[in-house]
PDB file of N, CA and C in Angstrom:
ATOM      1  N   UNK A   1      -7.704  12.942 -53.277  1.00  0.00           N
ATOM      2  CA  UNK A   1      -9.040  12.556 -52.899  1.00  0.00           C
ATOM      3  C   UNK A   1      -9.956  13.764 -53.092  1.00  0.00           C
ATOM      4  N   UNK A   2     -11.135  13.630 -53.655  1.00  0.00           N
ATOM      5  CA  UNK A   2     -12.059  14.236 -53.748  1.00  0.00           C
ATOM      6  C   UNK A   2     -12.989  14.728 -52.355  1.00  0.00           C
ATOM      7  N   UNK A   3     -13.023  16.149 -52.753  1.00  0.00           N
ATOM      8  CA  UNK A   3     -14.021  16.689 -51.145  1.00  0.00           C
ATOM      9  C   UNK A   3     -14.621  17.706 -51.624  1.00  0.00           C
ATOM     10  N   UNK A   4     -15.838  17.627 -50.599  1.00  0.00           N
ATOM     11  CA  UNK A   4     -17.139  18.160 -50.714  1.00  0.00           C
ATOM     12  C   UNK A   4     -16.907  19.350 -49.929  1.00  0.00           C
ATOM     13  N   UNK A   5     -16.903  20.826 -49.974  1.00  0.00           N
ATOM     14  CA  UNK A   5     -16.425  21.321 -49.204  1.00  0.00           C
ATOM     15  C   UNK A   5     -17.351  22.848 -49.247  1.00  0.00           C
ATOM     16  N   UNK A   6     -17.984  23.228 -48.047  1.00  0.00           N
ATOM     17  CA  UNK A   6     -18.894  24.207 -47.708  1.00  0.00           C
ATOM     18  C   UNK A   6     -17.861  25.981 -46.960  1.00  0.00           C
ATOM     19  N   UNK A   7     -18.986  26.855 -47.459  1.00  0.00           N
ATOM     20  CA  UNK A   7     -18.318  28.173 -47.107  1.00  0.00           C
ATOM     21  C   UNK A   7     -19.485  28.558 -46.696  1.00  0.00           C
ATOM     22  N   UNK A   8     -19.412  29.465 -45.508  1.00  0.00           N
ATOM     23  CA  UNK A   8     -20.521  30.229 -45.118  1.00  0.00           C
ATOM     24  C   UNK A   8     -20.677  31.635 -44.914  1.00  0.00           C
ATOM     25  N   UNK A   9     -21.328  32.087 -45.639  1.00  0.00           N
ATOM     26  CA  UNK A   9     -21.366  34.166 -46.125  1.00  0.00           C
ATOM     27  C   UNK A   9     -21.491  34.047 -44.632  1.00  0.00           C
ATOM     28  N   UNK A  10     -20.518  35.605 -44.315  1.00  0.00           N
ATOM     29  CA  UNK A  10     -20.811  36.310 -42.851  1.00  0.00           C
ATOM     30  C   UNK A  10     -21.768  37.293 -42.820  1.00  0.00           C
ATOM     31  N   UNK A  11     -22.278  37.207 -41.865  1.00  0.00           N
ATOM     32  CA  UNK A  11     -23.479  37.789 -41.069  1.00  0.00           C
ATOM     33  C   UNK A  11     -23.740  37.669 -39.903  1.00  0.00           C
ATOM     34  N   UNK A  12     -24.895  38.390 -39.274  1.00  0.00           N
ATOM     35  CA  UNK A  12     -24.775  38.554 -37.728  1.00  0.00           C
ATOM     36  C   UNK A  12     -25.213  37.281 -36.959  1.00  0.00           C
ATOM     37  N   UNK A  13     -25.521  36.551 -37.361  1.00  0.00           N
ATOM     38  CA  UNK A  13     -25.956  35.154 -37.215  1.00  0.00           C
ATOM     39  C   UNK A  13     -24.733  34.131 -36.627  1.00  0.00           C
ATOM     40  N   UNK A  14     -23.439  34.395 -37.079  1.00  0.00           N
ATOM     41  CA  UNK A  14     -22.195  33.923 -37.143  1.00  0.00           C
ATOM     42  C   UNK A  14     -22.111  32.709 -35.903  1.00  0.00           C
ATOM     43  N   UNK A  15     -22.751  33.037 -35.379  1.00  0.00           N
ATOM     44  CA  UNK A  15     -22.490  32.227 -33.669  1.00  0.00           C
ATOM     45  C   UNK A  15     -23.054  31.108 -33.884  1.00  0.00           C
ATOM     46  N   UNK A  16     -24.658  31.125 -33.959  1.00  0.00           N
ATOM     47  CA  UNK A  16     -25.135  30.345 -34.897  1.00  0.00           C
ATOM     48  C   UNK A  16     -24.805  29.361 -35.355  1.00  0.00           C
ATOM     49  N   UNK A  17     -23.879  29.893 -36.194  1.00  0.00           N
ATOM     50  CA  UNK A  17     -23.593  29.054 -37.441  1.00  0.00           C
ATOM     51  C   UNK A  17     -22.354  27.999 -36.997  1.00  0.00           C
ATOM     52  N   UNK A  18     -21.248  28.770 -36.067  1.00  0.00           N
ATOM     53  CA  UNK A  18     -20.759  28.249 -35.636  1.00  0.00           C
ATOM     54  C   UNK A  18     -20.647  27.052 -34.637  1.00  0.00           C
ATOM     55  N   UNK A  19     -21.824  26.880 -33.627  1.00  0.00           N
ATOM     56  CA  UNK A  19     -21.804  26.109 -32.987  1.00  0.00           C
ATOM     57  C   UNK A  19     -22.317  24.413 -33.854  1.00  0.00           C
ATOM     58  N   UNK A  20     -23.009  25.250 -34.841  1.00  0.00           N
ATOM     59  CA  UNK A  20     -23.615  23.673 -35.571  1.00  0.00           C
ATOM     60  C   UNK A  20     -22.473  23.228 -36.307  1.00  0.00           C
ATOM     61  N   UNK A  21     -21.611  24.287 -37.158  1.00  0.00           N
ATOM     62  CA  UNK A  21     -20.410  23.572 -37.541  1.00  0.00           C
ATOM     63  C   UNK A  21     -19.275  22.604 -37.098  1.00  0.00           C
ATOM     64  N   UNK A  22     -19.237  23.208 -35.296  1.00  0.00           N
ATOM     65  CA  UNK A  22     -18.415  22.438 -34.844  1.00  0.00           C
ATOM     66  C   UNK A  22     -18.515  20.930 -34.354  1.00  0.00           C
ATOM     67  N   UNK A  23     -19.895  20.760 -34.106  1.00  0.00           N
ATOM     68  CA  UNK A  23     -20.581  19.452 -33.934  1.00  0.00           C
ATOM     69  C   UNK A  23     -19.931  18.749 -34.980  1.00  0.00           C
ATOM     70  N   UNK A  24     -19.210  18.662 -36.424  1.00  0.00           N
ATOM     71  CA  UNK A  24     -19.201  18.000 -37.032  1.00  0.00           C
ATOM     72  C   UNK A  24     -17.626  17.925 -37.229  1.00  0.00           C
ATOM     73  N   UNK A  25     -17.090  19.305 -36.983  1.00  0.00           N
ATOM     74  CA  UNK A  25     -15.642  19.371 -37.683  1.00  0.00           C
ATOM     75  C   UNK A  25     -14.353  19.254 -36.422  1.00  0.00           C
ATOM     76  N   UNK A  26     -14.998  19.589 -35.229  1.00  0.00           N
ATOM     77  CA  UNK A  26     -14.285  19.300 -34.106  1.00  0.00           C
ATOM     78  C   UNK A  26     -13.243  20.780 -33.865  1.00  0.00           C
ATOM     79  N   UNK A  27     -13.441  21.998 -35.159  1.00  0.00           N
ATOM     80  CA  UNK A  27     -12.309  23.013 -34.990  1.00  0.00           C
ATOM     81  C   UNK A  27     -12.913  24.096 -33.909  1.00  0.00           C
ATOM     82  N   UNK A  28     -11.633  24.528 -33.124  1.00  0.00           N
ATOM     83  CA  UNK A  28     -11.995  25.883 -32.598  1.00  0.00           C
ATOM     84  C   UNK A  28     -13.300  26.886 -32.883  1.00  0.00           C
ATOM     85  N   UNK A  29     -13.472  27.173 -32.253  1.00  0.00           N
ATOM     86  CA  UNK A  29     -14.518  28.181 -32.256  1.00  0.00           C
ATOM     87  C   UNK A  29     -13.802  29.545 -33.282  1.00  0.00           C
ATOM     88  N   UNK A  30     -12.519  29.822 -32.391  1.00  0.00           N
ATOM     89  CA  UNK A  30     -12.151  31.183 -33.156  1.00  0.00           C
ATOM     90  C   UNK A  30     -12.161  30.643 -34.331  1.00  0.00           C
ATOM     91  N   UNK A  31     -11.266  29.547 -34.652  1.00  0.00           N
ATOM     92  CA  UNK A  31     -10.936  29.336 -35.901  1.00  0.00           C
ATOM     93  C   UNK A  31     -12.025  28.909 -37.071  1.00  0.00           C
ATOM     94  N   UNK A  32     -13.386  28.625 -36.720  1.00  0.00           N
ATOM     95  CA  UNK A  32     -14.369  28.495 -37.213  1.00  0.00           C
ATOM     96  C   UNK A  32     -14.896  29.828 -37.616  1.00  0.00           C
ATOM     97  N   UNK A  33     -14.975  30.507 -37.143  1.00  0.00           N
ATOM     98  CA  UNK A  33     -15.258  31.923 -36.789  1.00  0.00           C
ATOM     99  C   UNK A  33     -14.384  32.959 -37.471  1.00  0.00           C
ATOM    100  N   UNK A  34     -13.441  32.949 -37.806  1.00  0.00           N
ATOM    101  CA  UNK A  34     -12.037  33.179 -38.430  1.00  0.00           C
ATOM    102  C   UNK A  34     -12.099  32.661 -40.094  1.00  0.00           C
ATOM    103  N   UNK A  35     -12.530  31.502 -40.468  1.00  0.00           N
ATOM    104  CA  UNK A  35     -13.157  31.073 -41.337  1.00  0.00           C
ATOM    105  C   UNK A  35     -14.367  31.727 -42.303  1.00  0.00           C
ATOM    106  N   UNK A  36     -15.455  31.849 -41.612  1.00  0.00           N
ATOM    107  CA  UNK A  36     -16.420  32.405 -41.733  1.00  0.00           C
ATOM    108  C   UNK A  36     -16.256  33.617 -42.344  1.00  0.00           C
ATOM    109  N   UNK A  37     -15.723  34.510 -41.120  1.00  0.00           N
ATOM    110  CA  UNK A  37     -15.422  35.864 -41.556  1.00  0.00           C
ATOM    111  C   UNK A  37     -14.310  35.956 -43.249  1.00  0.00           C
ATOM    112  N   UNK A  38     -13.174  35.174 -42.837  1.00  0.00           N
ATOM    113  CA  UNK A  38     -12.226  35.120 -44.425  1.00  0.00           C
ATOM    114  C   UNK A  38     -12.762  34.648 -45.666  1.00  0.00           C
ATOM    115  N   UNK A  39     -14.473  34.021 -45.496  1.00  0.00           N
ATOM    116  CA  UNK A  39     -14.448  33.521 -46.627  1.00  0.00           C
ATOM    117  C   UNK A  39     -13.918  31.500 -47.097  1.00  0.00           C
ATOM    118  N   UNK A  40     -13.618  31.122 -46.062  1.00  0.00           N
ATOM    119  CA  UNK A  40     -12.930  30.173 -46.356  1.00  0.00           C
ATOM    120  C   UNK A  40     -13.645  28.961 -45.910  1.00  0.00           C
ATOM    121  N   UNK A  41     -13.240  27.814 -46.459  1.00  0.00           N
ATOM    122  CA  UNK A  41     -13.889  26.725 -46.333  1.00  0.00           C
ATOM    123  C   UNK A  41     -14.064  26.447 -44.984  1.00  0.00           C
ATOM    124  N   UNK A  42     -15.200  25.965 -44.214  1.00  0.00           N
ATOM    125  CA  UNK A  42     -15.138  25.809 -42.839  1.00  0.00           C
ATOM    126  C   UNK A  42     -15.915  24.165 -42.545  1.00  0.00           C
ATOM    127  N   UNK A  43     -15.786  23.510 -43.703  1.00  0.00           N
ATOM    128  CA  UNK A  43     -16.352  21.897 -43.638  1.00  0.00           C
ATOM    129  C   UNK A  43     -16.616  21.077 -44.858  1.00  0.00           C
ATOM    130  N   UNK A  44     -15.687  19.932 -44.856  1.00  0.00           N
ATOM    131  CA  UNK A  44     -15.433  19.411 -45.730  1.00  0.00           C
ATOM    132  C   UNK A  44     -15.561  17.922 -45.609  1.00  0.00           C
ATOM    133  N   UNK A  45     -16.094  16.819 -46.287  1.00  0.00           N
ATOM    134  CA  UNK A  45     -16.030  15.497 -45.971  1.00  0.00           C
ATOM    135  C   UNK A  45     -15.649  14.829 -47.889  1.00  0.00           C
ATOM    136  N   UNK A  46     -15.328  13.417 -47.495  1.00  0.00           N
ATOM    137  CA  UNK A  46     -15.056  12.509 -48.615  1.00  0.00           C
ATOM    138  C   UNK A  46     -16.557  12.888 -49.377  1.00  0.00           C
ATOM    139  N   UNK A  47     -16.179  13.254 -50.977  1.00  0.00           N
ATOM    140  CA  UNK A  47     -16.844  13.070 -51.966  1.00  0.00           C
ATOM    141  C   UNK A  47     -17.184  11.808 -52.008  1.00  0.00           C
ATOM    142  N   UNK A  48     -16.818  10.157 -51.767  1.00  0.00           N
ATOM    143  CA  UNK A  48     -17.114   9.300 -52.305  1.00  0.00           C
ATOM    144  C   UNK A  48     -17.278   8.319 -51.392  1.00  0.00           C
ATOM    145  N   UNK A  49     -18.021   8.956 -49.692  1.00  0.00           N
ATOM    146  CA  UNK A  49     -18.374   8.280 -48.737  1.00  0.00           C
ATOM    147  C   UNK A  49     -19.938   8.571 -48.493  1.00  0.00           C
ATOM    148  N   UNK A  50     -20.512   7.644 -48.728  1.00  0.00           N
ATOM    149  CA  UNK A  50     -22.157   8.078 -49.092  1.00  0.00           C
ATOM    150  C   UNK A  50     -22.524   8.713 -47.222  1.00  0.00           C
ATOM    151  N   UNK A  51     -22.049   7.983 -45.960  1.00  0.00           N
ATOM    152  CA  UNK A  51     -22.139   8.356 -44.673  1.00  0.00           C
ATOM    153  C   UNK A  51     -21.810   9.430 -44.373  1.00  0.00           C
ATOM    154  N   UNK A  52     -20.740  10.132 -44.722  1.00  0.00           N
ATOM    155  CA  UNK A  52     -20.140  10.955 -44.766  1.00  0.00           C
ATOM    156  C   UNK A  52     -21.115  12.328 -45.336  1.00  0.00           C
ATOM    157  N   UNK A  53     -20.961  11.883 -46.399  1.00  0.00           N
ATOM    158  CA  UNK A  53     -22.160  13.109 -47.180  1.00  0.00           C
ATOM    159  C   UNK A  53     -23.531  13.181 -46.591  1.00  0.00           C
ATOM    160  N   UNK A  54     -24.182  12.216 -46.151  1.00  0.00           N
ATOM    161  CA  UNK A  54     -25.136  12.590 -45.341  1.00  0.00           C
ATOM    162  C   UNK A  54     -24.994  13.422 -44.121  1.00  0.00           C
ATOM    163  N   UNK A  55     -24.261  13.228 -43.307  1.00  0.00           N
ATOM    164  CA  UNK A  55     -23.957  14.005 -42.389  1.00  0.00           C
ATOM    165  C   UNK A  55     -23.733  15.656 -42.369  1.00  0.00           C
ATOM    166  N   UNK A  56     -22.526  15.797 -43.600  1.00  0.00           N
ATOM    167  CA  UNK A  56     -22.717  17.028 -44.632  1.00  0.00           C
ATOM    168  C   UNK A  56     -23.787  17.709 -44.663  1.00  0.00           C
ATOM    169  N   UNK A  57     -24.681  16.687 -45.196  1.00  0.00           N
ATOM    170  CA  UNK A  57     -26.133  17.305 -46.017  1.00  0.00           C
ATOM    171  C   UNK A  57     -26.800  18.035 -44.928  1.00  0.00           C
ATOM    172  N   UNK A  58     -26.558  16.988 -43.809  1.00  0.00           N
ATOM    173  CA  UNK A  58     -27.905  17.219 -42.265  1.00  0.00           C
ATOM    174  C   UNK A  58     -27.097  18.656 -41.861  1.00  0.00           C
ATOM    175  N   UNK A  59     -25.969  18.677 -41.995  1.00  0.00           N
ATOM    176  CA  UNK A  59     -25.251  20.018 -41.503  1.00  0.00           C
ATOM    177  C   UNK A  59     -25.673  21.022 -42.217  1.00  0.00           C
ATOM    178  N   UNK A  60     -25.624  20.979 -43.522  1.00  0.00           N
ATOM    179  CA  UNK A  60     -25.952  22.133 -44.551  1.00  0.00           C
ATOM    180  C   UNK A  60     -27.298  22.682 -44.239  1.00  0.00           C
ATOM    181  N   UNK A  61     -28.109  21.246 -44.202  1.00  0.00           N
ATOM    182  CA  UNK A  61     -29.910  21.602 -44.025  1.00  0.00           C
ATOM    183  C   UNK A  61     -29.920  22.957 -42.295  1.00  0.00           C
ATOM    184  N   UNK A  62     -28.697  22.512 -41.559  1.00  0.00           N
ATOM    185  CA  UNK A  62     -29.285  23.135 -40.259  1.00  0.00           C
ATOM    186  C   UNK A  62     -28.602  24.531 -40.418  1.00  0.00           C
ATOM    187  N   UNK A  63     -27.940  24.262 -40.860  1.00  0.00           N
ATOM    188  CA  UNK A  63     -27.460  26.202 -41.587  1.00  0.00           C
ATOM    189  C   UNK A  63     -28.173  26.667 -41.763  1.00  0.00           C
ATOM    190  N   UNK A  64     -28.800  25.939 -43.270  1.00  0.00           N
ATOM    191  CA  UNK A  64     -29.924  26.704 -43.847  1.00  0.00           C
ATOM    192  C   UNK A  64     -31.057  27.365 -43.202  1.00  0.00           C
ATOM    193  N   UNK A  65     -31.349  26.459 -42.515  1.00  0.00           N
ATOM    194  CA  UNK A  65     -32.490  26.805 -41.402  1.00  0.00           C
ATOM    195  C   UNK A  65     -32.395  27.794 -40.349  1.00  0.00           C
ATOM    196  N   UNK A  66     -31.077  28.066 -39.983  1.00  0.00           N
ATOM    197  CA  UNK A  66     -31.069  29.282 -39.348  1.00  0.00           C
ATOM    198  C   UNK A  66     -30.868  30.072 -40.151  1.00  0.00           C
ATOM    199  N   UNK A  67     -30.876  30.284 -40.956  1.00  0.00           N
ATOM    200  CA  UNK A  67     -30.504  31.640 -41.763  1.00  0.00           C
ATOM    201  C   UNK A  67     -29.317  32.050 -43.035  1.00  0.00           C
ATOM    202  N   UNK A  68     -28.197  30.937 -43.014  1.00  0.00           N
ATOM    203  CA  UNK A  68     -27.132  30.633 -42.781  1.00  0.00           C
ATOM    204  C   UNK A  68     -27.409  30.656 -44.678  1.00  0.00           C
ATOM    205  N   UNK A  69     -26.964  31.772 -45.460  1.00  0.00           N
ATOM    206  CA  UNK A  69     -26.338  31.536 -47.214  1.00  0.00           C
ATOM    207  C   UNK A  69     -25.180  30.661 -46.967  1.00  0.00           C
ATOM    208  N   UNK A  70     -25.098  29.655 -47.950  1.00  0.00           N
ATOM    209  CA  UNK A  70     -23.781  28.429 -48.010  1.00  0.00           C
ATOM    210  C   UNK A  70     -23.275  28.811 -49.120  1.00  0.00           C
ATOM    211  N   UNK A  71     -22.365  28.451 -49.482  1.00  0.00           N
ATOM    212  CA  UNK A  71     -21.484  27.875 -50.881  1.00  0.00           C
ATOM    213  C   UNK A  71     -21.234  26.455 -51.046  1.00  0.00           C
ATOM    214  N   UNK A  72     -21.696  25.866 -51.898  1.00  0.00           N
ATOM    215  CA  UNK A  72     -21.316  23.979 -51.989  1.00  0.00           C
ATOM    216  C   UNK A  72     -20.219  24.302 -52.915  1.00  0.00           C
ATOM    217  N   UNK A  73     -19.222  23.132 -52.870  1.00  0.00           N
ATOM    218  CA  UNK A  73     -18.097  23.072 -53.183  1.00  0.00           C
ATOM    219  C   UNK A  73     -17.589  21.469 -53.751  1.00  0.00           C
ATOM    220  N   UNK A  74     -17.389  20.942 -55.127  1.00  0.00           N
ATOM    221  CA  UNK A  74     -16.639  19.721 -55.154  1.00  0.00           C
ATOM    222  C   UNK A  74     -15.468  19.771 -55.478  1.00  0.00           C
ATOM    223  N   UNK A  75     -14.423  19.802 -54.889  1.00  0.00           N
ATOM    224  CA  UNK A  75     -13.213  20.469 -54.877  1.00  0.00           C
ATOM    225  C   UNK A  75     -13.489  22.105 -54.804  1.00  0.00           C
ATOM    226  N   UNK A  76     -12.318  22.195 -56.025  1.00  0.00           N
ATOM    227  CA  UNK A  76     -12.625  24.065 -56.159  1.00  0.00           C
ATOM    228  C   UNK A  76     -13.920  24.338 -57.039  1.00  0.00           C
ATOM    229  N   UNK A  77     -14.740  23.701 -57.483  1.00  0.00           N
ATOM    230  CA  UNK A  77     -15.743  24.377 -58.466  1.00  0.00           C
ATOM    231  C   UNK A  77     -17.181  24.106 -57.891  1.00  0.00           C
ATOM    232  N   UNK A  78     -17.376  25.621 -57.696  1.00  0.00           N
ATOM    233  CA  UNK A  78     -18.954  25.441 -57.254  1.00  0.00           C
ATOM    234  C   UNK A  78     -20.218  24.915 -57.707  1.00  0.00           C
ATOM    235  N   UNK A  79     -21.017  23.906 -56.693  1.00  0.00           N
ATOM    236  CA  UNK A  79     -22.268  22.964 -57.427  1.00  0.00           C
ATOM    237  C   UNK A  79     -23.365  23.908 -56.759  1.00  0.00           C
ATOM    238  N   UNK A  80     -24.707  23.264 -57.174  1.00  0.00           N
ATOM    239  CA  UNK A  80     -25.767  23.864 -56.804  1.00  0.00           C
ATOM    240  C   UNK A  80     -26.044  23.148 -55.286  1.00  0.00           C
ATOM    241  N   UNK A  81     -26.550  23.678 -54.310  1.00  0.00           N
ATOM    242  CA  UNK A  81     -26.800  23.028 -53.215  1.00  0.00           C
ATOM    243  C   UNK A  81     -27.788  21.814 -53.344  1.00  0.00           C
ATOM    244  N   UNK A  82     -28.579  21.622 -54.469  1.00  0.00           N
ATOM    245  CA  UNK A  82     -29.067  19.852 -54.375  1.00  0.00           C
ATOM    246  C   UNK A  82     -28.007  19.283 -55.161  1.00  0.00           C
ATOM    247  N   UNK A  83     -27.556  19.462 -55.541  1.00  0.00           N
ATOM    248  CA  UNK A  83     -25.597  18.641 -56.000  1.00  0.00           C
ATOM    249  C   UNK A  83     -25.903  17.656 -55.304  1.00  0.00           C
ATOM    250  N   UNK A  84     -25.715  17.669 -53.666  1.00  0.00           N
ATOM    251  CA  UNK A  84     -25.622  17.082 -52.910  1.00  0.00           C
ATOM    252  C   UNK A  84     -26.368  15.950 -52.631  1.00  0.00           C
ATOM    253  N   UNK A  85     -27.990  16.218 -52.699  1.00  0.00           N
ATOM    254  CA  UNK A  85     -28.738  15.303 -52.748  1.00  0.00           C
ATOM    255  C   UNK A  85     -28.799  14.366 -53.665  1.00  0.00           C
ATOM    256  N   UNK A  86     -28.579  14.425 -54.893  1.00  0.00           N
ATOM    257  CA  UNK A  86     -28.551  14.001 -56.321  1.00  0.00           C
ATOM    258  C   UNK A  86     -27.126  12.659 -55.519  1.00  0.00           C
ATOM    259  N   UNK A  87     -26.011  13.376 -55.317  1.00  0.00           N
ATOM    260  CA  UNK A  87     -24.590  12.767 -55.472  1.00  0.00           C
ATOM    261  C   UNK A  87     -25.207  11.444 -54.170  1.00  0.00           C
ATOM    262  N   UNK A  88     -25.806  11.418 -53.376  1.00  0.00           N
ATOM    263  CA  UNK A  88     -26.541  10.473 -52.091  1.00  0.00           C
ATOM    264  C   UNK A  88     -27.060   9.649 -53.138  1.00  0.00           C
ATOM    265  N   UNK A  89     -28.162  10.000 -53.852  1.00  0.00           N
ATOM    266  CA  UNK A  89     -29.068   8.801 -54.352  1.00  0.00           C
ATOM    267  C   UNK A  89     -28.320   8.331 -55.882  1.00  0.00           C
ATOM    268  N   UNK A  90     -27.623   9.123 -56.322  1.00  0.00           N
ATOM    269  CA  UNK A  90     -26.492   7.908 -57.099  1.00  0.00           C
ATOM    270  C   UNK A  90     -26.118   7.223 -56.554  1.00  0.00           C
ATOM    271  N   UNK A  91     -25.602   7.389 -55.420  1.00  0.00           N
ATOM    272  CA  UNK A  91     -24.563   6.113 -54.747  1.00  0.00           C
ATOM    273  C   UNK A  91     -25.326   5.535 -54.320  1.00  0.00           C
ATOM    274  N   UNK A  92     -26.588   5.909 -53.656  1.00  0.00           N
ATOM    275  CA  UNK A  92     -27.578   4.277 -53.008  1.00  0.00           C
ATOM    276  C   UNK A  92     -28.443   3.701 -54.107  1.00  0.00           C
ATOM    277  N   UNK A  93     -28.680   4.274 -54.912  1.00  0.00           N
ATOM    278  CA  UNK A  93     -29.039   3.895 -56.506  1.00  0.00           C
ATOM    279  C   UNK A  93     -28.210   2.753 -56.825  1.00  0.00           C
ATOM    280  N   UNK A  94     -26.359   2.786 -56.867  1.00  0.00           N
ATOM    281  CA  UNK A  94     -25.505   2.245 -57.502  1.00  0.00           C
ATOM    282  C   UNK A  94     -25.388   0.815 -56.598  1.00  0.00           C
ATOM    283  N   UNK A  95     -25.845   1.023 -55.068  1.00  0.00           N
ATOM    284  CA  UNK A  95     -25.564  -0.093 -54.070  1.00  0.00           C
ATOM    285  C   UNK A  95     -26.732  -0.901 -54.144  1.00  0.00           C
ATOM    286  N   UNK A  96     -27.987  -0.251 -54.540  1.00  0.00           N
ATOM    287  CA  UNK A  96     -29.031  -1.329 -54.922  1.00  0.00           C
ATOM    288  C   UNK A  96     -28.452  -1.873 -55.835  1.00  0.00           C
ATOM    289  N   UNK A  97     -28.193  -1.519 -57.077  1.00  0.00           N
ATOM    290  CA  UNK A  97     -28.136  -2.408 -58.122  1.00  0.00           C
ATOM    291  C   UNK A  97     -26.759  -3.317 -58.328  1.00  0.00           C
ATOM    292  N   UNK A  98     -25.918  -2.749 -57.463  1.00  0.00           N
ATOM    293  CA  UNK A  98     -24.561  -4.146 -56.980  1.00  0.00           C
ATOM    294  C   UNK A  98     -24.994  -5.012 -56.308  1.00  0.00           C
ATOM    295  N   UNK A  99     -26.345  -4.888 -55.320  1.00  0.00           N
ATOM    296  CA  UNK A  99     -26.826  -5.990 -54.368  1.00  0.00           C
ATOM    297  C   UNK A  99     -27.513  -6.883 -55.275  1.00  0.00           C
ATOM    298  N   UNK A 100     -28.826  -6.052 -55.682  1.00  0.00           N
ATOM    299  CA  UNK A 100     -29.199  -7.121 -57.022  1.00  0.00           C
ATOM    300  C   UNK A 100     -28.072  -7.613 -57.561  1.00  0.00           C
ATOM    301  N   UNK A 101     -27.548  -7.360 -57.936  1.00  0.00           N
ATOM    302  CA  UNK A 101     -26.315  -7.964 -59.182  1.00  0.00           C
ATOM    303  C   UNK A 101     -26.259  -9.261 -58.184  1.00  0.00           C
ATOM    304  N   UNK A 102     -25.474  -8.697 -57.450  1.00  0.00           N
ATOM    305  CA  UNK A 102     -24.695  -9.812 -56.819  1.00  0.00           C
ATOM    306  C   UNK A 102     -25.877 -11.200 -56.311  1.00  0.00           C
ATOM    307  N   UNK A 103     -27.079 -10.746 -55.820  1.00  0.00           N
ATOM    308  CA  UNK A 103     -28.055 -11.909 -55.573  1.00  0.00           C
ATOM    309  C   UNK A 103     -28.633 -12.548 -56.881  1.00  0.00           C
ATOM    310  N   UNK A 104     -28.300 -11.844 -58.275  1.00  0.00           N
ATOM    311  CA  UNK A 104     -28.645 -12.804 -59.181  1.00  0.00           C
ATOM    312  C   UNK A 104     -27.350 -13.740 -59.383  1.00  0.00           C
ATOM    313  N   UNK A 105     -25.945 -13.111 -58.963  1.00  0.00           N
ATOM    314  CA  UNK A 105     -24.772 -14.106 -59.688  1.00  0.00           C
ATOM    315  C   UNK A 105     -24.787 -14.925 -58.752  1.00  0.00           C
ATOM    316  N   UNK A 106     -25.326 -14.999 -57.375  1.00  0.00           N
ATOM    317  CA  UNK A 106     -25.187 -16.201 -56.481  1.00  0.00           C
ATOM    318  C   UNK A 106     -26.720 -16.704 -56.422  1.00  0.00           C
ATOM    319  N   UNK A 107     -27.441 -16.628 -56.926  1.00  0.00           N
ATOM    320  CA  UNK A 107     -28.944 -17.108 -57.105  1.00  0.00           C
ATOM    321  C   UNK A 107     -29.568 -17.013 -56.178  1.00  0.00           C
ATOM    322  N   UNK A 108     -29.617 -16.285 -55.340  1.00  0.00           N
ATOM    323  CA  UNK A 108     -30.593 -16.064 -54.174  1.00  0.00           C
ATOM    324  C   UNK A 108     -31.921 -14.792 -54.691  1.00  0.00           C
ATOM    325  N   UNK A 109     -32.591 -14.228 -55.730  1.00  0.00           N
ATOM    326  CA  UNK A 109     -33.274 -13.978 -55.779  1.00  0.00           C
ATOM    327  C   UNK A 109     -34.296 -14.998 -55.974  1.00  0.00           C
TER     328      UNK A 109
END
C-alpha cells in the first residue's frame, strides 16, 4: 500500500511540533520526539484515501504555521509540498465525474 509520509527538520520549536503531531498519530511523545530528532518519518496516512489526506494536509498546514520545515514523502521519493493538494483535487475531480457518470447511466440528470 501506498503512503504519504512526512519528516520534520529539528529545531528548537520541537515541542511544538510535537504536540500537533500527536493529535493525529496517537505515538508517544518521546517517540515522536525521538523521530524528529533521527530524521525519521513521524506521520504517515493512505495515499489513496482522499479523508485521510486531508487530515494530513490540515496537519502539515499547522506545522507550517508554527515554524515547522517538512519533508513530503510518497513512499520513499520526495514530492513538493502542494503534491498534496493537487493529489485531493484529483480524487474529488475523479468522484465528480463517477457521480456524473453514474447519473447519466441511470438517467437521473
Amino acid at each position: 500500500m501506498e503512503k504519504m509520509k512526512l519528516k520534520v527538520d529539528d529545531d528548537s520549536n520541537k515541542l511544538k511540533y510535537v504536540s500537533i503531531i500527536r493529535q493525529n498519530n496517537g505515538a508517544s511523545i518521546q517517540d515522536t520526539k525521538t523521530n524528529i530528532e533521527d530524521n525519521k518519518v513521524v506521520l504517515q496516512c493512505d495515499y489513496f484515501d482522499t479523508d485521510e489526506l486531508k487530515v494530513f494536509k490540515e496537519t502539515m498546514e499547522d506545522l507550517m504555521s508554527k515554524g515547522a520545515t517538512i519533508q513530503l514523502f510518497q513512499d520513499d521519493r520526495e514530492v513538493q509540498i502542494d503534491y498534496i493538494s493537487n493529489l485531493i483535487s484529483s480524487y474529488e475531480q475523479i468522484a465528480e465525474d463517477r457521480e456524473r457518470l453514474d447519473d447519466r447511466i441511470l438517467g437521473d440528470d
